[in-house]
Protein backbone atom coordinates (compact mmCIF):
# COMPACT_ATOMS: atom_id res chain seq x y z
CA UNK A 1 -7.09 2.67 -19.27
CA UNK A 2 -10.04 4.74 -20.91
CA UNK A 3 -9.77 8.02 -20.58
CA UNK A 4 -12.82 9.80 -18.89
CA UNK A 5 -14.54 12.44 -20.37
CA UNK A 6 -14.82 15.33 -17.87
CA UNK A 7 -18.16 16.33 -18.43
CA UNK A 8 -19.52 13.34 -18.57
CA UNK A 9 -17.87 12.39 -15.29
CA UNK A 10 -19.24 15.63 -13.91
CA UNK A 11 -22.57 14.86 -14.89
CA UNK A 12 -22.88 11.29 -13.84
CA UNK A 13 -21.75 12.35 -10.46
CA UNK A 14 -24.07 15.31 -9.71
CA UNK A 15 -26.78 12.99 -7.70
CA UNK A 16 -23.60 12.31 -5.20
CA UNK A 17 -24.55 14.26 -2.27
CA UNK A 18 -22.75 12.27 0.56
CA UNK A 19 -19.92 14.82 1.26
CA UNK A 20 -22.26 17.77 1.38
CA UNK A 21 -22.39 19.83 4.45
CA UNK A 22 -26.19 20.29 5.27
CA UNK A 23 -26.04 22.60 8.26
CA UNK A 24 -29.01 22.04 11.48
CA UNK A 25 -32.11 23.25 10.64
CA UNK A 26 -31.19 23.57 6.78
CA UNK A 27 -34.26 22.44 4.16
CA UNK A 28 -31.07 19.95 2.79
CA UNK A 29 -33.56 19.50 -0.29
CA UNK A 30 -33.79 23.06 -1.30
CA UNK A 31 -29.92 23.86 0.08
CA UNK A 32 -28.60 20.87 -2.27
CA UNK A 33 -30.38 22.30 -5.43
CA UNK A 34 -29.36 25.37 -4.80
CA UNK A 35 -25.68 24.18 -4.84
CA UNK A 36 -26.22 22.17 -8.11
CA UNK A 37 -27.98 25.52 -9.89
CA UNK A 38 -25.28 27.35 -8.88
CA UNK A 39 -21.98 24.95 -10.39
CA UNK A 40 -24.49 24.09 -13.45
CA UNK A 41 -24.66 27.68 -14.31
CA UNK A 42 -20.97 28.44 -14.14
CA UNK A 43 -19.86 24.70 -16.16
CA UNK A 44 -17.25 25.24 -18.75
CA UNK A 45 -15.68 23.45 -21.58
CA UNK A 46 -12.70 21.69 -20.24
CA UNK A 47 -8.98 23.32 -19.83
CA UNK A 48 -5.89 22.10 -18.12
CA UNK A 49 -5.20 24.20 -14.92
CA UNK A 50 -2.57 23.64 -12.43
CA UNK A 51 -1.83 24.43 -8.87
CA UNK A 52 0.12 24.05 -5.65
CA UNK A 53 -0.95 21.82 -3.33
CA UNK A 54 -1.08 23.74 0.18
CA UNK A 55 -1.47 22.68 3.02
CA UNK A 56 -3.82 20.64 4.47
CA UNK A 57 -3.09 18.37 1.68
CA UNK A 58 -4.74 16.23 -1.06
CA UNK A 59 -3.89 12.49 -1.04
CA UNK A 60 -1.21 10.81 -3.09
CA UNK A 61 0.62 14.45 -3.52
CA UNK A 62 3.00 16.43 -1.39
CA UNK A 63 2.69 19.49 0.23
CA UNK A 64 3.97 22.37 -2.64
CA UNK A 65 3.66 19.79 -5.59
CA UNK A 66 1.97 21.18 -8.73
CA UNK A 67 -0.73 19.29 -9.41
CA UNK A 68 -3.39 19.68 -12.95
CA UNK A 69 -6.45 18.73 -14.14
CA UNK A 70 -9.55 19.63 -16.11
CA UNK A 71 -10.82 22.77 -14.78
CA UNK A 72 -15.03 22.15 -15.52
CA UNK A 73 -16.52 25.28 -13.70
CA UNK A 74 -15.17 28.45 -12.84
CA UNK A 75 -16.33 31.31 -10.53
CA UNK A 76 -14.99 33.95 -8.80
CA UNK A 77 -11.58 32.62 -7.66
CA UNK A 78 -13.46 29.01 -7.56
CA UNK A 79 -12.19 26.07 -9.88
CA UNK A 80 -13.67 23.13 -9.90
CA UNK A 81 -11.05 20.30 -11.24
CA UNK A 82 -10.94 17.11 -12.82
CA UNK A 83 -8.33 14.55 -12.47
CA UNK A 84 -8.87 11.51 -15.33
CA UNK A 85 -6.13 9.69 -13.77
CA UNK A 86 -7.41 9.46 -10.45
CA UNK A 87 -11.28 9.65 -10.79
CA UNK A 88 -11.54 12.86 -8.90
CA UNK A 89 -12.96 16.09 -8.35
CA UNK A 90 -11.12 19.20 -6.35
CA UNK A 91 -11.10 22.14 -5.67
CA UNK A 92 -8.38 25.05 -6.93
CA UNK A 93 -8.68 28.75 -4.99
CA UNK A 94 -7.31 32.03 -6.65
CA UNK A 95 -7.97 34.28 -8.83
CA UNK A 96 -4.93 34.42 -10.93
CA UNK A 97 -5.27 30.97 -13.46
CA UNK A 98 -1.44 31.19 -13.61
CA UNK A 99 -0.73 31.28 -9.61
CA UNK A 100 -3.59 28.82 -8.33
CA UNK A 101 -3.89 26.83 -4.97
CA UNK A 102 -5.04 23.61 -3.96
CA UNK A 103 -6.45 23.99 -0.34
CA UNK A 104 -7.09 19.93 0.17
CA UNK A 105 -10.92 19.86 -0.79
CA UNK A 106 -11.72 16.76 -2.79
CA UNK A 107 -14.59 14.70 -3.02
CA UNK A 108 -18.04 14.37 -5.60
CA UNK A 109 -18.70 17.79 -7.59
CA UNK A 110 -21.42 18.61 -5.17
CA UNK A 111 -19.21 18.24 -2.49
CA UNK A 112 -16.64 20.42 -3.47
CA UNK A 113 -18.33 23.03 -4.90
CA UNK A 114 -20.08 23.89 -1.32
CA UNK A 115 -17.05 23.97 0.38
């Protein structure tokens, strides 16, 4: 298996909008954008971050499992995560790096981030 590059996965899967919650009455256009500004500004260069998976679960993992990936963006408590094994994007919560949780977001980049 080739490993995958988590930037460049990010990047090739910012145009995936399908799991993004546009809310009634929302300009979805200018909502979206704003949502890709946002995680653009706050991209990193990849680091391994872990966390416990809590409850309501992230598929293929058990409830308190530690789970890692490449952490790509960071932001007030907010860490957007890579997995190169599995081809996916989460979402860690906390604002301790060392004591981080996994709240069962997944999805495309977009997705997650406006959770």
């Amino acid at each position: 298996m080739v490993a995958l590059d988590p930037l460049e996965r990010l990047d090739a899967q910012m145009a995936d909008v399908s799991d993004v919650y546009v809310g009634a009455g929302w300009d979805s256009d200018r909502y979206i954008a704003g949502v890709e500004a946002g995680l653009r500004s706050v991209i990193c260069l990849p680091f391994v971050v872990s966390a416990k998976v809590e409850e309501t679960g992230i598929p293929d993992t058990v409830v308190g499992e530690m789970i890692s990936g490449q952490c790509v963006a960071h932001s007030e408590g907010y860490w957007l995560v890579y997995q190169p094994e599995t081809d996916r994007f989460l979402c860690f919560w906390g604002t301790d790096v060392d004591n981080l949780g996994a709240h069962g977001i997944f999805g495309s980049p977009l997705g997650c981030w406006s959770a």
